[in-house]
PDB file of N, CA and C in Angstrom:
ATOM      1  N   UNK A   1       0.425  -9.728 -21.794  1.00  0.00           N
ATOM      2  CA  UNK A   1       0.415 -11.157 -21.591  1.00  0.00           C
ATOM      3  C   UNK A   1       1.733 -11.543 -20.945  1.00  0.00           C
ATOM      4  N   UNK A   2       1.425 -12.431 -19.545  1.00  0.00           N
ATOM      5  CA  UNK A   2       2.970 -12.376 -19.041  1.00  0.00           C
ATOM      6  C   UNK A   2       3.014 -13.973 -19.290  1.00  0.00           C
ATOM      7  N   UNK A   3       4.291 -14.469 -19.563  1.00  0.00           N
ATOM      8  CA  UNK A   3       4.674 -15.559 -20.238  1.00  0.00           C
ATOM      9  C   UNK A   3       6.271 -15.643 -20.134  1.00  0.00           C
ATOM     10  N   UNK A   4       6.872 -17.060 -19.452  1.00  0.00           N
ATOM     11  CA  UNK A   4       7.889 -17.261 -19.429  1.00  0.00           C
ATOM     12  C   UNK A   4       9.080 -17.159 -20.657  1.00  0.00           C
ATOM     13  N   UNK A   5      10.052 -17.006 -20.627  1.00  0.00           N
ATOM     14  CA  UNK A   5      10.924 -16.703 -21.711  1.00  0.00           C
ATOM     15  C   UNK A   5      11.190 -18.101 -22.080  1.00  0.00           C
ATOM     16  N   UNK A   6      11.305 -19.290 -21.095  1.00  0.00           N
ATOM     17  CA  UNK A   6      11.315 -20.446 -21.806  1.00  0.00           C
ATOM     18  C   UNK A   6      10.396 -20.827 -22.459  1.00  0.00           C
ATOM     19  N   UNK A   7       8.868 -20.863 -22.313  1.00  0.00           N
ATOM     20  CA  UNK A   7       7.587 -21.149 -22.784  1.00  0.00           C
ATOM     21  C   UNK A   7       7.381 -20.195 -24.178  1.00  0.00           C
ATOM     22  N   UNK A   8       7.839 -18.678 -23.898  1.00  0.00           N
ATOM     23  CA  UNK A   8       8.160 -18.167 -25.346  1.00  0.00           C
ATOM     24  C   UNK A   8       9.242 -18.786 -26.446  1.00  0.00           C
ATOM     25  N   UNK A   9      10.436 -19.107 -25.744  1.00  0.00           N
ATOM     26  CA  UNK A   9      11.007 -19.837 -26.699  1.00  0.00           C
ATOM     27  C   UNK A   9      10.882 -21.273 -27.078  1.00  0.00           C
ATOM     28  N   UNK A  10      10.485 -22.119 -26.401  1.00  0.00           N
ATOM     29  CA  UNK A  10       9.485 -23.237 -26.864  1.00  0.00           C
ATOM     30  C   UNK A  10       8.989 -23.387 -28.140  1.00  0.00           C
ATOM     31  N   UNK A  11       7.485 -21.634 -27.870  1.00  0.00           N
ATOM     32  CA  UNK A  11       6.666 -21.715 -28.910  1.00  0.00           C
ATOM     33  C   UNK A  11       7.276 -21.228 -30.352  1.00  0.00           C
ATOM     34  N   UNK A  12       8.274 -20.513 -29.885  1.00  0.00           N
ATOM     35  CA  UNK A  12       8.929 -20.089 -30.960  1.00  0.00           C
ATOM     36  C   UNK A  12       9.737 -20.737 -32.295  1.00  0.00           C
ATOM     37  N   UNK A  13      10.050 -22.284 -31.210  1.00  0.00           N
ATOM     38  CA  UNK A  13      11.025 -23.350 -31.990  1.00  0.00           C
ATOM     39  C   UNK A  13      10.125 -24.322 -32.794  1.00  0.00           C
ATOM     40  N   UNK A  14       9.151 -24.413 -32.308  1.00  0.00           N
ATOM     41  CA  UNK A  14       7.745 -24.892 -32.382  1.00  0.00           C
ATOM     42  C   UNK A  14       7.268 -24.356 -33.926  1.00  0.00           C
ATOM     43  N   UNK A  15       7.400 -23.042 -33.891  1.00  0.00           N
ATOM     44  CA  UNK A  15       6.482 -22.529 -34.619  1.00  0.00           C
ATOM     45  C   UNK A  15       7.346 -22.722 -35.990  1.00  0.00           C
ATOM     46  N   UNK A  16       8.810 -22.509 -35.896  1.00  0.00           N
ATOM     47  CA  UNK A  16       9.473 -22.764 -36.791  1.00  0.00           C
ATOM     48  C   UNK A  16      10.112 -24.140 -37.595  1.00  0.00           C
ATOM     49  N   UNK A  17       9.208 -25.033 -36.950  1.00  0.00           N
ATOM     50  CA  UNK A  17       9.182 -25.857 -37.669  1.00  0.00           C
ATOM     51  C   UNK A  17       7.893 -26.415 -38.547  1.00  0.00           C
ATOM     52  N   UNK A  18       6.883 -25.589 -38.412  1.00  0.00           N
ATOM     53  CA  UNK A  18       5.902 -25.382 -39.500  1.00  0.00           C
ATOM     54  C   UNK A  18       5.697 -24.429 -40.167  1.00  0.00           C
ATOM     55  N   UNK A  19       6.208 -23.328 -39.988  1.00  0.00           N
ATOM     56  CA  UNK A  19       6.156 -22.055 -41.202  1.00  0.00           C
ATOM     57  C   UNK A  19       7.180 -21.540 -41.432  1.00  0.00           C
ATOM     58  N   UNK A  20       7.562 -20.589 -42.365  1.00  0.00           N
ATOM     59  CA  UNK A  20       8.757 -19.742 -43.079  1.00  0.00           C
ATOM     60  C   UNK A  20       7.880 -18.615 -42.594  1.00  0.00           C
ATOM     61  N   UNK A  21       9.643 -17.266 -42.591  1.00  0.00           N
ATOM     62  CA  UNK A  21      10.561 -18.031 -42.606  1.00  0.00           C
ATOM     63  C   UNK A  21      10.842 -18.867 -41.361  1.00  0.00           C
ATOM     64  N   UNK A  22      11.983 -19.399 -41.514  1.00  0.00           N
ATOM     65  CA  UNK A  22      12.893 -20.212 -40.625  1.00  0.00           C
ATOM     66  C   UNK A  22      14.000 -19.630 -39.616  1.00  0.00           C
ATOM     67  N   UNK A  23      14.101 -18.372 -39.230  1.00  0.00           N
ATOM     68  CA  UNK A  23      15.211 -17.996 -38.676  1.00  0.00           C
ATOM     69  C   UNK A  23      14.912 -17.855 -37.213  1.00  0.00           C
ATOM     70  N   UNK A  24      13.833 -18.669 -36.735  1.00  0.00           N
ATOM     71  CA  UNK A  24      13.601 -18.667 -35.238  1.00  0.00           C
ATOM     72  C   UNK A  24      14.667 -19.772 -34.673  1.00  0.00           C
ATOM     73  N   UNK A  25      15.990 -19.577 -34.782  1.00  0.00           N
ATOM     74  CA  UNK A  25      17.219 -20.114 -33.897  1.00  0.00           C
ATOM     75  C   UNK A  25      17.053 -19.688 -31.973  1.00  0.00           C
ATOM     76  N   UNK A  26      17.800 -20.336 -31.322  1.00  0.00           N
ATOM     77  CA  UNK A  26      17.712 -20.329 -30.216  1.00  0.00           C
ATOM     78  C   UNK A  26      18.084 -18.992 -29.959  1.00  0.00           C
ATOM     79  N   UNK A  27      19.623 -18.535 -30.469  1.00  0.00           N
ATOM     80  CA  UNK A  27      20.341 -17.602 -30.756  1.00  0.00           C
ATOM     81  C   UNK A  27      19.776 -15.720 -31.018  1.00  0.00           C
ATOM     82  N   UNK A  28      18.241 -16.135 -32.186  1.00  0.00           N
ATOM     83  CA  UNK A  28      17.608 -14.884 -32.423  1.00  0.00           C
ATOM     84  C   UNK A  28      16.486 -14.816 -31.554  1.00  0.00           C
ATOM     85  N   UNK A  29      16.007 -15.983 -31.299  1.00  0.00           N
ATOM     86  CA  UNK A  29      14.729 -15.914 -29.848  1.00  0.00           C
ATOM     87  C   UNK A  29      15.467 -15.253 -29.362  1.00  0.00           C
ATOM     88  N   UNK A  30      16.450 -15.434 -28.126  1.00  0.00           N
ATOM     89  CA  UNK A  30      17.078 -14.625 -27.218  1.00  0.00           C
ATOM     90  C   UNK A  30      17.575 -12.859 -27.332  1.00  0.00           C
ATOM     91  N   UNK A  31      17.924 -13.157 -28.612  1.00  0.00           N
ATOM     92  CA  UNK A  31      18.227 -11.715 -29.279  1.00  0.00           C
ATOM     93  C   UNK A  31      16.618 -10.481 -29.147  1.00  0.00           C
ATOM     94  N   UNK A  32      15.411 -11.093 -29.573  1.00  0.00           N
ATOM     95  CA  UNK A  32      14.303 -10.852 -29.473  1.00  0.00           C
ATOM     96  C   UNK A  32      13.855 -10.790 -28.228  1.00  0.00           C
ATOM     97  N   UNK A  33      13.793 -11.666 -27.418  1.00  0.00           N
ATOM     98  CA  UNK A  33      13.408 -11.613 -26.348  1.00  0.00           C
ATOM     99  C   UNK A  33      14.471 -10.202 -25.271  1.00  0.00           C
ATOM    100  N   UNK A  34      15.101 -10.321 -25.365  1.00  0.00           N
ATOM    101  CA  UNK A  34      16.168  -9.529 -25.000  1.00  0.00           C
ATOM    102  C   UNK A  34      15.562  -7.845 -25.549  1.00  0.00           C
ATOM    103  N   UNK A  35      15.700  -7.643 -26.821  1.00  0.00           N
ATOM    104  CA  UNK A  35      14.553  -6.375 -27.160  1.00  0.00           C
ATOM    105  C   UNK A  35      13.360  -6.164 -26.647  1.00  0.00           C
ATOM    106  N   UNK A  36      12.504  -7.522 -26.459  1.00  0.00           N
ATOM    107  CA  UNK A  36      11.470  -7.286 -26.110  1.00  0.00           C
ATOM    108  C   UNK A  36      11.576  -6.719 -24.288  1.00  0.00           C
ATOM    109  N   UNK A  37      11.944  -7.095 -23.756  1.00  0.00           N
ATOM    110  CA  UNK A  37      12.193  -6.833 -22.126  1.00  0.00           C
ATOM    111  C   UNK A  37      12.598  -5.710 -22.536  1.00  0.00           C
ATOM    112  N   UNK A  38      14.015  -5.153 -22.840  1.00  0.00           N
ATOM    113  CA  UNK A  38      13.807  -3.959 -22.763  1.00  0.00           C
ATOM    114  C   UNK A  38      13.367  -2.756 -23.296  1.00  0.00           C
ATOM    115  N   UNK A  39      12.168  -3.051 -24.369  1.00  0.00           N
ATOM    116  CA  UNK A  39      11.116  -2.241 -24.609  1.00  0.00           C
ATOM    117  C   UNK A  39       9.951  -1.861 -23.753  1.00  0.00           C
ATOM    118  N   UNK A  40       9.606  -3.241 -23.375  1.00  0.00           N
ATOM    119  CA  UNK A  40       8.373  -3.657 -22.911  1.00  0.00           C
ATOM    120  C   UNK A  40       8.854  -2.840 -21.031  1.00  0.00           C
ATOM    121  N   UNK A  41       9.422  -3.609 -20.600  1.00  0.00           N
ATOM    122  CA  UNK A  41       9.589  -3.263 -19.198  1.00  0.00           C
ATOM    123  C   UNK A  41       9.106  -1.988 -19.048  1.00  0.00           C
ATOM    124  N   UNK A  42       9.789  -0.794 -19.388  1.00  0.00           N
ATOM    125  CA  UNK A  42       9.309   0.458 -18.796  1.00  0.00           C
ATOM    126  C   UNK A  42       8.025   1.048 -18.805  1.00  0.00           C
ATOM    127  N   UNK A  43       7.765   0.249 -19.870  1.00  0.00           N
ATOM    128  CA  UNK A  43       5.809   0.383 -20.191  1.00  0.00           C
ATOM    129  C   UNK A  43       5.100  -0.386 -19.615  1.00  0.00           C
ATOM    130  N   UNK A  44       5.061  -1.447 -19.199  1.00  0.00           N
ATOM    131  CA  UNK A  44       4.558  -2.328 -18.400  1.00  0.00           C
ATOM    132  C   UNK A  44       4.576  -1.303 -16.893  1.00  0.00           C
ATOM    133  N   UNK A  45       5.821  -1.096 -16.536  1.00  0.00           N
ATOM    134  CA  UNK A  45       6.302  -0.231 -15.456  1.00  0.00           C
ATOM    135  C   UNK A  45       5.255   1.508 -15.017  1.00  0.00           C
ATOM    136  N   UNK A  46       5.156   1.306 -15.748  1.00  0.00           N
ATOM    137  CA  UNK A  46       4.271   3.069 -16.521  1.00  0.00           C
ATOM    138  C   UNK A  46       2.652   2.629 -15.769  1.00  0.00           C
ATOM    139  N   UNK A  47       2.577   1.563 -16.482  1.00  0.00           N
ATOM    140  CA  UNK A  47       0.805   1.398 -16.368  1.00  0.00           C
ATOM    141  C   UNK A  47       0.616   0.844 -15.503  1.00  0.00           C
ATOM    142  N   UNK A  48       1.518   0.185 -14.758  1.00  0.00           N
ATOM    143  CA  UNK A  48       1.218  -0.285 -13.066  1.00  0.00           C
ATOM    144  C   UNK A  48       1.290   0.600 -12.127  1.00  0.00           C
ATOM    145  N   UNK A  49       1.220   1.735 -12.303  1.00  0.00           N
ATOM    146  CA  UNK A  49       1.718   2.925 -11.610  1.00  0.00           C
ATOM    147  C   UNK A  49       0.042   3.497 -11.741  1.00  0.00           C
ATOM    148  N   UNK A  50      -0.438   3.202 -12.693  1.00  0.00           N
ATOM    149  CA  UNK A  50      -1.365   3.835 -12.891  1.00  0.00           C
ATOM    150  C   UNK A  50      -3.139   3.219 -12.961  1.00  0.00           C
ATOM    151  N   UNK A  51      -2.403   2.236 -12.604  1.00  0.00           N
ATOM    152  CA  UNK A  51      -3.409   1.226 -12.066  1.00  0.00           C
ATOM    153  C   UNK A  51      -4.220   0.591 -13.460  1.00  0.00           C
ATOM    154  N   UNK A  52      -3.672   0.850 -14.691  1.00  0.00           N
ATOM    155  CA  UNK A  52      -4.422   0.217 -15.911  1.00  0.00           C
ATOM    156  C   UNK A  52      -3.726  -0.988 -16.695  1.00  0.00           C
ATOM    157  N   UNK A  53      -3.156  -1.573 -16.053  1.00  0.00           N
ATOM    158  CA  UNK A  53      -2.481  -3.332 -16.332  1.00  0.00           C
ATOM    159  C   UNK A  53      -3.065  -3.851 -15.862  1.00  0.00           C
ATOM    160  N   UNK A  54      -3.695  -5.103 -17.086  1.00  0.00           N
ATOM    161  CA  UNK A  54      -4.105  -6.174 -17.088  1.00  0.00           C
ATOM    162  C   UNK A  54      -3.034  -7.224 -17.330  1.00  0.00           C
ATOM    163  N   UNK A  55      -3.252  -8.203 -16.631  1.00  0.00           N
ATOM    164  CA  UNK A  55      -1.678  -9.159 -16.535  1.00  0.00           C
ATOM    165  C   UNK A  55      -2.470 -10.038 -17.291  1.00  0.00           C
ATOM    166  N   UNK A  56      -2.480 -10.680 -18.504  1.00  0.00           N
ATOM    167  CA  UNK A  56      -2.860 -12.347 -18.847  1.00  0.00           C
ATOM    168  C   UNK A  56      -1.686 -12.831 -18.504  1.00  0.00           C
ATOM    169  N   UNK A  57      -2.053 -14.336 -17.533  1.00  0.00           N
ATOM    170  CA  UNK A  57      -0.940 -15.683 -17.504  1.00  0.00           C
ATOM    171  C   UNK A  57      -1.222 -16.129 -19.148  1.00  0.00           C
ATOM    172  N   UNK A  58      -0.251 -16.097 -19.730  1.00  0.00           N
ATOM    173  CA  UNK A  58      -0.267 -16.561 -20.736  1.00  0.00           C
ATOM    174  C   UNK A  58       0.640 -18.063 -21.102  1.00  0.00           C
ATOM    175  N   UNK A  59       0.920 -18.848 -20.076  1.00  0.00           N
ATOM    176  CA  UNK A  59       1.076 -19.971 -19.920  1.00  0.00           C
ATOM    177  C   UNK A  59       0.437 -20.736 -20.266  1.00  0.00           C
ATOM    178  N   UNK A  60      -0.857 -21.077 -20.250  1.00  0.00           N
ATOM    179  CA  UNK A  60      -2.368 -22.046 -20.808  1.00  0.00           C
ATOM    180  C   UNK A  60      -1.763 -22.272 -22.589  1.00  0.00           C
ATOM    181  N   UNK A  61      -3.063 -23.030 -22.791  1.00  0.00           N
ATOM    182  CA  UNK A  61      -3.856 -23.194 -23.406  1.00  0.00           C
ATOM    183  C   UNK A  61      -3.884 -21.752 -24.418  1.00  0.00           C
ATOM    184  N   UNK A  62      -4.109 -21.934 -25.611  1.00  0.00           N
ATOM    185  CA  UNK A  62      -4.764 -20.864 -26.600  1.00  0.00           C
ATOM    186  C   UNK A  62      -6.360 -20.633 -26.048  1.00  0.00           C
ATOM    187  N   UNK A  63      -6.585 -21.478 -25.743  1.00  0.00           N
ATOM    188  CA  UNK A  63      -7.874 -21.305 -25.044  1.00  0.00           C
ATOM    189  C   UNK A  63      -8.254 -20.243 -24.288  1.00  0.00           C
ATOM    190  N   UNK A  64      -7.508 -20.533 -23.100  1.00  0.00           N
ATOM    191  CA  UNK A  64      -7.626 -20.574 -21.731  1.00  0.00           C
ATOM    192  C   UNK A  64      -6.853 -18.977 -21.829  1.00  0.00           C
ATOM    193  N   UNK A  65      -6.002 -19.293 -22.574  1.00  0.00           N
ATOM    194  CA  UNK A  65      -5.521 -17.334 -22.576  1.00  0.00           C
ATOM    195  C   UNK A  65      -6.089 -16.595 -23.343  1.00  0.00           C
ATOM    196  N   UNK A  66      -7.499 -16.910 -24.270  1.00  0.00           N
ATOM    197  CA  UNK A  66      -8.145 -16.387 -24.922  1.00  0.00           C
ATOM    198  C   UNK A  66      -9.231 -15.847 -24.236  1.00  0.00           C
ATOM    199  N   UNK A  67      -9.669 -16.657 -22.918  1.00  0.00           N
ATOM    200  CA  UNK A  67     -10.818 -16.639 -22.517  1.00  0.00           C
ATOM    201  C   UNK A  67     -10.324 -15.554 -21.197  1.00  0.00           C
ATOM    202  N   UNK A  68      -8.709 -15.560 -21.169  1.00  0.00           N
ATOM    203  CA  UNK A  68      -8.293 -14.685 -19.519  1.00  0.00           C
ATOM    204  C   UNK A  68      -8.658 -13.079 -20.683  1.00  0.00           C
ATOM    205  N   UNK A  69      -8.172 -13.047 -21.866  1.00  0.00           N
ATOM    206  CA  UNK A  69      -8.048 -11.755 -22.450  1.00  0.00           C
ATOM    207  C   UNK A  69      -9.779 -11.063 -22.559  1.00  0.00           C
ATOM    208  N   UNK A  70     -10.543 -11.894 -22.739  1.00  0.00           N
ATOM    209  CA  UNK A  70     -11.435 -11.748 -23.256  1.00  0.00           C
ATOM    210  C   UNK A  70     -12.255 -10.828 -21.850  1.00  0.00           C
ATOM    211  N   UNK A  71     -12.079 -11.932 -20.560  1.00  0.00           N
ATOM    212  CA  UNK A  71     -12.678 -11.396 -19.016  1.00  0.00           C
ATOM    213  C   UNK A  71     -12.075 -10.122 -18.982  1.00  0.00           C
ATOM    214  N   UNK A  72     -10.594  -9.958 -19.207  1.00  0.00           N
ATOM    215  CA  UNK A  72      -9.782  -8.289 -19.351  1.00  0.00           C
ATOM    216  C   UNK A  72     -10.494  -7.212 -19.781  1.00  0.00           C
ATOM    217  N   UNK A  73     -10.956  -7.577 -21.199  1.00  0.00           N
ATOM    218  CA  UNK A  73     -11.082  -6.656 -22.012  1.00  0.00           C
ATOM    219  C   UNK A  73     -13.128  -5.843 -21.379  1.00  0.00           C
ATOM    220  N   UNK A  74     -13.771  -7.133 -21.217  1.00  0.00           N
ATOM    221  CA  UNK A  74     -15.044  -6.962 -20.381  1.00  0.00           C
ATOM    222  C   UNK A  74     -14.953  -6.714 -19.547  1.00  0.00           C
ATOM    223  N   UNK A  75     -14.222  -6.247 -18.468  1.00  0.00           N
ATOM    224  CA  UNK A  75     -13.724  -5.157 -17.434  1.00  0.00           C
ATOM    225  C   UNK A  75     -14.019  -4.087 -17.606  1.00  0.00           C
ATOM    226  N   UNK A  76     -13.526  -3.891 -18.641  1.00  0.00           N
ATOM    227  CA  UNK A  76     -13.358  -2.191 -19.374  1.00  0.00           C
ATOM    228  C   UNK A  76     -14.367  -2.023 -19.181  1.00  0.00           C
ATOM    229  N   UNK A  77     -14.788  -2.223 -20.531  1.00  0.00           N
ATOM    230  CA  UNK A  77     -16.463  -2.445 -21.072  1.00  0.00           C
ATOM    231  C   UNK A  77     -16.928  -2.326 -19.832  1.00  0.00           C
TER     232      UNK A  77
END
């Protein structure tokens, strides 16, 4: 799912103000996000090589990125 780091941290500040815990600070988003890139990158990197990445815009709607995952996955299939 590709998704902006601002729109991730958004949902993130978002989210922490309705559930525990609470330690979604601006500070540990970034910290996270920061792990996540450089986990994610080289694998992302891997499977585009190999022609089996599926990109969801994950910008939308819960909807709308439910319904991009869903067309993905019925590809396969």
């Amino acid at each position: 799912m590709d998704c902006s780091a601002d729109t991730m941290t958004n949902r993130l500040l978002q989210r922490s103000q309705s559930s525990l815990p609470v330690d979604d600070t601006t500070k540990t988003i970034a910290k996270r996000l920061e792990a996540y890139y450089r986990a994610s990158i080289p694998v992302i990197a891997y499977y585009e090589t190999k022609t089996q990445l599926h990109k969801i815009n994950a910008e939308g709607t819960p909807e709308d990125v439910f319904l991009q995952l869903c067309t993905a996955i019925d590809s396969i299939f």
